[in-house]
C-alpha atoms as a PDB file:
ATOM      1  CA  UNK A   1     161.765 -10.529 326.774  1.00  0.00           C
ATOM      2  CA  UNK A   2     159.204  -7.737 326.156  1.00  0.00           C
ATOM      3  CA  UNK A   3     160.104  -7.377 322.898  1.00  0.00           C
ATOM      4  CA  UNK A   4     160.341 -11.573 321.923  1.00  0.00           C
ATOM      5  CA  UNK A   5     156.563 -11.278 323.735  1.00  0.00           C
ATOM      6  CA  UNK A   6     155.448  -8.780 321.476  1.00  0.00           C
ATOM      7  CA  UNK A   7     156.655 -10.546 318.380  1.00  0.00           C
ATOM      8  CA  UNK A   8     154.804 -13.560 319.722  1.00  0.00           C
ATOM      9  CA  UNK A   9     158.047 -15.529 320.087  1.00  0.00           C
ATOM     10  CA  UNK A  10     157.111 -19.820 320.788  1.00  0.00           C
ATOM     11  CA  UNK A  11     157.214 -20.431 324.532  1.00  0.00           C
ATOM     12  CA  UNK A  12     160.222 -22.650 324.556  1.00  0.00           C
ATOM     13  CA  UNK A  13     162.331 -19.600 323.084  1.00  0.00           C
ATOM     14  CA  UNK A  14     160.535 -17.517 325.818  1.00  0.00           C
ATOM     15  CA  UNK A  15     161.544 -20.164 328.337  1.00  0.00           C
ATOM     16  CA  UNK A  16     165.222 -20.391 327.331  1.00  0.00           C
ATOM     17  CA  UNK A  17     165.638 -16.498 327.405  1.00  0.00           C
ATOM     18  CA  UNK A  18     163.808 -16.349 331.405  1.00  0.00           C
ATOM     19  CA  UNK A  19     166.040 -19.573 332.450  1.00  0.00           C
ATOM     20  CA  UNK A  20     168.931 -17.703 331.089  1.00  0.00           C
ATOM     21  CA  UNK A  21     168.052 -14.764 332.951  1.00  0.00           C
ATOM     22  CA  UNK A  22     167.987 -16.885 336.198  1.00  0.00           C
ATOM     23  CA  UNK A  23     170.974 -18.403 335.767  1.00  0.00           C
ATOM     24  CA  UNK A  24     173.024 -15.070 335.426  1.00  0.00           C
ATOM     25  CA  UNK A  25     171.273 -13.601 338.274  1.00  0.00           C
ATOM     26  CA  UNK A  26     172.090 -16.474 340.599  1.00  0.00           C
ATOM     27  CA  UNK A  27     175.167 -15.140 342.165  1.00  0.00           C
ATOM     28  CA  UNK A  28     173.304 -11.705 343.092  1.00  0.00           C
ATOM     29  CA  UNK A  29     170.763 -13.828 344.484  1.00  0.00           C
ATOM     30  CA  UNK A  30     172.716 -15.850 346.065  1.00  0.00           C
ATOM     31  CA  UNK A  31     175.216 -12.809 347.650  1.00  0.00           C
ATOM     32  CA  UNK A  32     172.030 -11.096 348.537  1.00  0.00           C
ATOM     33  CA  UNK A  33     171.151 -14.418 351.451  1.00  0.00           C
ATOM     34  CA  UNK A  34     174.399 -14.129 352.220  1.00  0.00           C
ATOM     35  CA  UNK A  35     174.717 -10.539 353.553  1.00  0.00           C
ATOM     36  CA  UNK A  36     171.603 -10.726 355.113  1.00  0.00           C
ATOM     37  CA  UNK A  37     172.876 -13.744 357.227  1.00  0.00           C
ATOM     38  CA  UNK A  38     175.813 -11.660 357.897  1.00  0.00           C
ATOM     39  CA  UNK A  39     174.205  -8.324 358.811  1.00  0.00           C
ATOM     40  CA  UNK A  40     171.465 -10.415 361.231  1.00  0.00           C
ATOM     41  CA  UNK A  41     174.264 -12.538 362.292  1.00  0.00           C
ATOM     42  CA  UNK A  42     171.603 -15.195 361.502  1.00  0.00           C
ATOM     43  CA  UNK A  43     174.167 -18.378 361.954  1.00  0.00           C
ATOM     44  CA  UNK A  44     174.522 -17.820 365.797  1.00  0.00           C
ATOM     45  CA  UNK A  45     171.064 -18.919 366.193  1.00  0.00           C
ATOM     46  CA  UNK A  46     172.065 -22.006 363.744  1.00  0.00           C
ATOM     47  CA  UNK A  47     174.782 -23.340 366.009  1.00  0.00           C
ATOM     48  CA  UNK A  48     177.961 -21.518 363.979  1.00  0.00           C
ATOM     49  CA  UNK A  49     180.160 -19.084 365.137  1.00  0.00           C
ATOM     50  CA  UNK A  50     180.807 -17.486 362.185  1.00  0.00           C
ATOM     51  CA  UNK A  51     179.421 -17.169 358.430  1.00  0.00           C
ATOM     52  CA  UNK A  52     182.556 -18.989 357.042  1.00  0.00           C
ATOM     53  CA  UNK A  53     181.873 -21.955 358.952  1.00  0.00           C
ATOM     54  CA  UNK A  54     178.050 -21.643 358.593  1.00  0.00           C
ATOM     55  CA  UNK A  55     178.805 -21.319 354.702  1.00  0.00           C
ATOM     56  CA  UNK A  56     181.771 -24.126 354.243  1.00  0.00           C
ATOM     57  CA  UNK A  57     179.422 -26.416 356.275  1.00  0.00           C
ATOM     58  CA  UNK A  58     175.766 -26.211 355.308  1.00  0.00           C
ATOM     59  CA  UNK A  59     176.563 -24.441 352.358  1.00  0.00           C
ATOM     60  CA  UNK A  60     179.331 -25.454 350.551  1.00  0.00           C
ATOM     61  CA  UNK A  61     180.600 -22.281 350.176  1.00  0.00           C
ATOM     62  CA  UNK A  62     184.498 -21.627 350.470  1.00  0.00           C
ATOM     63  CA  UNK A  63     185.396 -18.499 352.731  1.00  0.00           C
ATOM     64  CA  UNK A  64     187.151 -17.183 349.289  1.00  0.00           C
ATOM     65  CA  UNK A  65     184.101 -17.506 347.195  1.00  0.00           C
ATOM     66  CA  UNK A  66     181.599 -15.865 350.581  1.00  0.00           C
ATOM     67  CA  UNK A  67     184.556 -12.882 350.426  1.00  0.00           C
ATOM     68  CA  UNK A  68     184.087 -12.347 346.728  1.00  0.00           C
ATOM     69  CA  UNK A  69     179.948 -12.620 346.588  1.00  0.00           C
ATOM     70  CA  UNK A  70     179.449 -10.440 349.341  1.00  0.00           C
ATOM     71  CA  UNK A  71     182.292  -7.980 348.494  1.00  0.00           C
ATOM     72  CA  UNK A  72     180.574  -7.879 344.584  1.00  0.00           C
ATOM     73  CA  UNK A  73     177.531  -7.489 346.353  1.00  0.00           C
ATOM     74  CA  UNK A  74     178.770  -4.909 347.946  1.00  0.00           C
ATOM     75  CA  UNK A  75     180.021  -3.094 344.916  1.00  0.00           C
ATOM     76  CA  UNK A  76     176.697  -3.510 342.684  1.00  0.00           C
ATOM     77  CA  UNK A  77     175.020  -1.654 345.872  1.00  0.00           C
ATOM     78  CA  UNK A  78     177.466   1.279 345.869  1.00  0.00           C
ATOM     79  CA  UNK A  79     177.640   1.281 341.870  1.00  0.00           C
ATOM     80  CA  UNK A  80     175.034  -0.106 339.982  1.00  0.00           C
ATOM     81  CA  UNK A  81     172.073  -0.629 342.735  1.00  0.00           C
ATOM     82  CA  UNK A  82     169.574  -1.016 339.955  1.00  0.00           C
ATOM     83  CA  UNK A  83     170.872  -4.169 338.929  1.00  0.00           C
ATOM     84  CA  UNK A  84     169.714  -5.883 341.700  1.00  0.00           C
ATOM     85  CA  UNK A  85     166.365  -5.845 340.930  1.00  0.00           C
ATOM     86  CA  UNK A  86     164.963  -8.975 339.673  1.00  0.00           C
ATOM     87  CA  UNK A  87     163.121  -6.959 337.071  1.00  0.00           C
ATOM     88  CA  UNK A  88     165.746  -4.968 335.651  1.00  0.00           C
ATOM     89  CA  UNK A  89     165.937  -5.423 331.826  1.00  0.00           C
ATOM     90  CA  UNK A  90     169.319  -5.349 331.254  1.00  0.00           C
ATOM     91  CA  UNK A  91     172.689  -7.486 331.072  1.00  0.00           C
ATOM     92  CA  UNK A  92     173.713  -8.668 334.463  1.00  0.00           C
ATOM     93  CA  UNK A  93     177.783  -8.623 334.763  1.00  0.00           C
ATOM     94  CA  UNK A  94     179.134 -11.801 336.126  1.00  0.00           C
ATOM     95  CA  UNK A  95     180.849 -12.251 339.985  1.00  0.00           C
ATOM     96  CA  UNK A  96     184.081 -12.068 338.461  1.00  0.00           C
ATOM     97  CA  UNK A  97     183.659  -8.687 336.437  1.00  0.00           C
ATOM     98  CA  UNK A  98     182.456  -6.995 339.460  1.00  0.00           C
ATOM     99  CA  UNK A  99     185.025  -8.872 341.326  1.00  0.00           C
ATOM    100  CA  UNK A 100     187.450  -7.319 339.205  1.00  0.00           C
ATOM    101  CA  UNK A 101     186.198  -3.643 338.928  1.00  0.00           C
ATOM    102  CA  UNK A 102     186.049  -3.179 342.690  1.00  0.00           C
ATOM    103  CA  UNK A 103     189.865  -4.979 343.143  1.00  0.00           C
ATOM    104  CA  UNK A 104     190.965  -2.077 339.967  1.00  0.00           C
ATOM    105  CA  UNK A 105     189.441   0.310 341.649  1.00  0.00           C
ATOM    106  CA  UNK A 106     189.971   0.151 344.958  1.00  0.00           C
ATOM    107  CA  UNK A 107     194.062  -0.706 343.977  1.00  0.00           C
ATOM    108  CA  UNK A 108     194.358   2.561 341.435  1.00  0.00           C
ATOM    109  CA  UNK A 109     191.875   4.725 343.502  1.00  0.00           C
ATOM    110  CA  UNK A 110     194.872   7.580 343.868  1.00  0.00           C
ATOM    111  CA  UNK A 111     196.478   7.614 340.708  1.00  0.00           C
ATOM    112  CA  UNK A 112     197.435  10.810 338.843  1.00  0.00           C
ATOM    113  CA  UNK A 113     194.340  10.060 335.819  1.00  0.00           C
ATOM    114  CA  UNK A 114     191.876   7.433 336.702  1.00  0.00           C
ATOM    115  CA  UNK A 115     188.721   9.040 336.253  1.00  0.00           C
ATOM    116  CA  UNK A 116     188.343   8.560 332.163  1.00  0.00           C
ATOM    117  CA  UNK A 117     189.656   5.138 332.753  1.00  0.00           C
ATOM    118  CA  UNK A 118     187.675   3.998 335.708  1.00  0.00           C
ATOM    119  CA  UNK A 119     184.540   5.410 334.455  1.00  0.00           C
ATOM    120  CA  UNK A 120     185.207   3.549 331.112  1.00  0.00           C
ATOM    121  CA  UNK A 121     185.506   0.192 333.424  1.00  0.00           C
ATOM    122  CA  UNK A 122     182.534   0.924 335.268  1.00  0.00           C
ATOM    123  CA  UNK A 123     180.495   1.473 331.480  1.00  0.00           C
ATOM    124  CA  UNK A 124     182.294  -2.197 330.552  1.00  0.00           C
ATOM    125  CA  UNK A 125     181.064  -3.910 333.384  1.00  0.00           C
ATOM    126  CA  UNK A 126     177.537  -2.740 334.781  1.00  0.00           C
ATOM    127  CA  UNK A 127     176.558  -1.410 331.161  1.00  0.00           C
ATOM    128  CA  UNK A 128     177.829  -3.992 329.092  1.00  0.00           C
ATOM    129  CA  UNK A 129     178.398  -6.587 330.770  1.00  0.00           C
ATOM    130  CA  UNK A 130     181.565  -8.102 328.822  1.00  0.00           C
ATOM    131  CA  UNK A 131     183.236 -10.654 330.542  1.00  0.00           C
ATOM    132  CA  UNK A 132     186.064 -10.939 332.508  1.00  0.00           C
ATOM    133  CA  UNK A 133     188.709 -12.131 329.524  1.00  0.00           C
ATOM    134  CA  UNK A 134     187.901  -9.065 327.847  1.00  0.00           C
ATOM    135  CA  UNK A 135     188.183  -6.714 330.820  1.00  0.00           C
ATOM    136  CA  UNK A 136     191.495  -7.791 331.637  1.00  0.00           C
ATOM    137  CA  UNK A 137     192.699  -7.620 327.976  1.00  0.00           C
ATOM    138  CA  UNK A 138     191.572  -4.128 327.755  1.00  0.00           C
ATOM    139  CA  UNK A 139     192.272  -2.678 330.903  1.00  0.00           C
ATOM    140  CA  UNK A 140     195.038  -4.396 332.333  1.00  0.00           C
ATOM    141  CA  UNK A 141     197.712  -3.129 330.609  1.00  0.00           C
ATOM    142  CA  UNK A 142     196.577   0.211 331.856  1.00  0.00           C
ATOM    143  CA  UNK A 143     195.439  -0.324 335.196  1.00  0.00           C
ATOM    144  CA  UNK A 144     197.874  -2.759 336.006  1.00  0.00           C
ATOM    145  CA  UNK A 145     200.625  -3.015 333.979  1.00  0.00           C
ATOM    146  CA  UNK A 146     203.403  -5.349 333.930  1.00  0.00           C
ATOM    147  CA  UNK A 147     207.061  -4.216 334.599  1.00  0.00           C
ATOM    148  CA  UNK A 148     209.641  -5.677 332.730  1.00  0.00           C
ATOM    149  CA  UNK A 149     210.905  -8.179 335.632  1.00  0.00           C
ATOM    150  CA  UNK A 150     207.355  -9.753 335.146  1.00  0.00           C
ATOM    151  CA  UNK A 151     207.586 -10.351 332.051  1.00  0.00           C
ATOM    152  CA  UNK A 152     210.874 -11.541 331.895  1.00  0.00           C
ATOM    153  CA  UNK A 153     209.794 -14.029 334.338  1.00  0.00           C
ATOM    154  CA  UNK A 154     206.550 -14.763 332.774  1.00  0.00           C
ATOM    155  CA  UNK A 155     208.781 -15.593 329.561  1.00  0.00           C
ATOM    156  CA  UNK A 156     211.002 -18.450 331.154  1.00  0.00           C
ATOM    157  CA  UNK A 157     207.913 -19.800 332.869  1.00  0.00           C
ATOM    158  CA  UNK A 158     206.480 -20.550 329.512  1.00  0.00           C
ATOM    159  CA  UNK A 159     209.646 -21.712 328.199  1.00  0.00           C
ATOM    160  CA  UNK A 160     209.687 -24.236 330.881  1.00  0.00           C
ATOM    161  CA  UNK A 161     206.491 -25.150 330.417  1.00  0.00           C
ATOM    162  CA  UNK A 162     206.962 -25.867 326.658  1.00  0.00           C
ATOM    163  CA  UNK A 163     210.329 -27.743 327.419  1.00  0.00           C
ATOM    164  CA  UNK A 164     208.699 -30.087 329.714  1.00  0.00           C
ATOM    165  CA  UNK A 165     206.129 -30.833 327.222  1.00  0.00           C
ATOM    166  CA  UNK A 166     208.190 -31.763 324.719  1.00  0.00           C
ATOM    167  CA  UNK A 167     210.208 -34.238 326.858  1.00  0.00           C
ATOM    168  CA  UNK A 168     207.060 -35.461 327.654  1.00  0.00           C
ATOM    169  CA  UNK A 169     205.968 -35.609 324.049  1.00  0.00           C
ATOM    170  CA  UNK A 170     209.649 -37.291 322.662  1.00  0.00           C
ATOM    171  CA  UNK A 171     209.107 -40.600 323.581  1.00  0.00           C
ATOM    172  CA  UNK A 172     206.029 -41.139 321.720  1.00  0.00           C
ATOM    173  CA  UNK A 173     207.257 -39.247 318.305  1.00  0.00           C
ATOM    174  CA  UNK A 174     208.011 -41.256 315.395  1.00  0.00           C
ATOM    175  CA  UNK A 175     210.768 -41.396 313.130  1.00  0.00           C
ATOM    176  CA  UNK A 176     213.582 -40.612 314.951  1.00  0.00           C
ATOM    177  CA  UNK A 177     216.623 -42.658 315.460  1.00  0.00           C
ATOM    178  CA  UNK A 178     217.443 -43.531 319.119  1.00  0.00           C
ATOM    179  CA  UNK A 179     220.891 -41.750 318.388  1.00  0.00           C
ATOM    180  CA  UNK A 180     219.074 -38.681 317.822  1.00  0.00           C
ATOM    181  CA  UNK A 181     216.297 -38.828 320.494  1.00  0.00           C
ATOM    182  CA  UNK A 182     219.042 -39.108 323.034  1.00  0.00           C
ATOM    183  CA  UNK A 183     220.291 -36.043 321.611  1.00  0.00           C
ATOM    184  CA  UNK A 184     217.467 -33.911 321.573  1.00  0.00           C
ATOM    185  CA  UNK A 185     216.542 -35.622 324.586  1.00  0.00           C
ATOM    186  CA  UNK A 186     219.877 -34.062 326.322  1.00  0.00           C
ATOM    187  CA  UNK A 187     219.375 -30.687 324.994  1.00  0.00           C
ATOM    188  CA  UNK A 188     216.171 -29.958 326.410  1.00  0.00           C
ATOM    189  CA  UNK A 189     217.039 -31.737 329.373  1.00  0.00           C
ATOM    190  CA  UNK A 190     219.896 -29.078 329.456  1.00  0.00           C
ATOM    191  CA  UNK A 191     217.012 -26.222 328.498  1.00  0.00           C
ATOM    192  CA  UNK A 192     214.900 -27.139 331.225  1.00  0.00           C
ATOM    193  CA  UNK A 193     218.211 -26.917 334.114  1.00  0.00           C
ATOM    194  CA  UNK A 194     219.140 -23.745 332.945  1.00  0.00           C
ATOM    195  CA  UNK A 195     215.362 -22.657 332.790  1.00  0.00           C
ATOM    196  CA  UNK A 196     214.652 -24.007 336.521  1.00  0.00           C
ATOM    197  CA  UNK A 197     218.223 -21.589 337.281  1.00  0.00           C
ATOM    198  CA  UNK A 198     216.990 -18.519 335.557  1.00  0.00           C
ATOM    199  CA  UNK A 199     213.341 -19.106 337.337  1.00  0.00           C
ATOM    200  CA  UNK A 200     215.174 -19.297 340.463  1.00  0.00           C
ATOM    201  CA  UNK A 201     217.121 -15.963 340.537  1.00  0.00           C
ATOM    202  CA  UNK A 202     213.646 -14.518 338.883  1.00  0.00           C
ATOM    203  CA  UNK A 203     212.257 -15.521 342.025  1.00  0.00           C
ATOM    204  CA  UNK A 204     215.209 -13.876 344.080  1.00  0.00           C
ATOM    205  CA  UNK A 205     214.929 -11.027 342.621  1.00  0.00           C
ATOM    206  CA  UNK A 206     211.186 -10.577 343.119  1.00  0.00           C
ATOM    207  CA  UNK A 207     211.763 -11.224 346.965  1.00  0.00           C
ATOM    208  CA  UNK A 208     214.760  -8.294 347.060  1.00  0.00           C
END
């Protein structure tokens, strides 16, 4: 903004840029009412027991969503307290990022390396602000990483997925002879049973 000032940028590109601003700060804003409604215990005096009922009635709000503003709020505090400033001049990291660096962190806390890792994290999201697609392609498969029972069963829930669509696709291809649809139509019909079977002792498994 300083620097668009300086350069004697038009007002509706100053405008855009301070709107934008606003709109990325919401949630902080908007987690920052809602911990000081908790800490005062403001809703009593409102007529609700509770903030979740205070914030699914007046506000909208689902208990999830108060969890995951409050707990971010929470996080920027411990982590990145300068970002709460309405001044600040840099990129604001979304709910979700924060969301996610305080579920990675708190999760992997004790394991044998985390430091280099972790600190990288905290660089990606209260530095850099990427968003939360790129987080979780970078550090996922480090922080949390899939075992092969996972993926196996991440595999045949994609296969059954694509099955399905393509039974629901068959009727409406052209240029196939009914003969033929009915077989292909009988194959994947046969896919998807021995799919559902596989998903089933997948799921087994998972609960042993």
């Amino acid at each position: 903004m300083s620097r668009l000032v300086a350069e004697g940028a038009e007002p509706l590109r100053l405008e855009a840029l301070s709107v934008a601003k606003k709109f990325k700060r919401s949630w902080i804003e908007m987690a920052a009412v809602l911990v000081r409604v908790r800490q005062r215990e403001a809703y009593l005096a409102w007529g609700y027991s509770d903030l979740y009922s205070y914030c699914a009635e007046e506000l909208k709000i689902k208990p999830r969503t108060v969890d995951k503003l409050t707990g971010s709020y929470n996080t920027l505090e411990r982590h990145a307290p300068e970002l709460i400033k309405s001044d600040v001049d840099r990129p604001v990291p979304s709910c979700d990022a924060v969301d996610y660096f305080a579920r990675l962190v708190g999760e992997h806390s004790d394991d044998v390396h985390p430091e280099a890792v972790v600190a990288e994290l905290r660089h990606a999201v209260f530095d850099e602000a990427r968003p939360l697609n790129a987080l979780r392609r970078q550090f996922n498969p480090i922080l949390c990483p899939r075992n092969e029972q996972e993926v196996a069963r991440e595999n045949v829930e994609r296969a059954s997925a694509a099955t399905r669509r393509l039974l629901a696709l068959l009727p409406s291809l052209k240029g196939l002879s009914r003969r033929r649809r009915s077989e292909i139509t009988a194959v994947l019909e046969g896919l998807d049973r021995e799919l559902a079977t596989l998903a089933e002792r997948s799921q087994s498994l998972a609960v042993d």
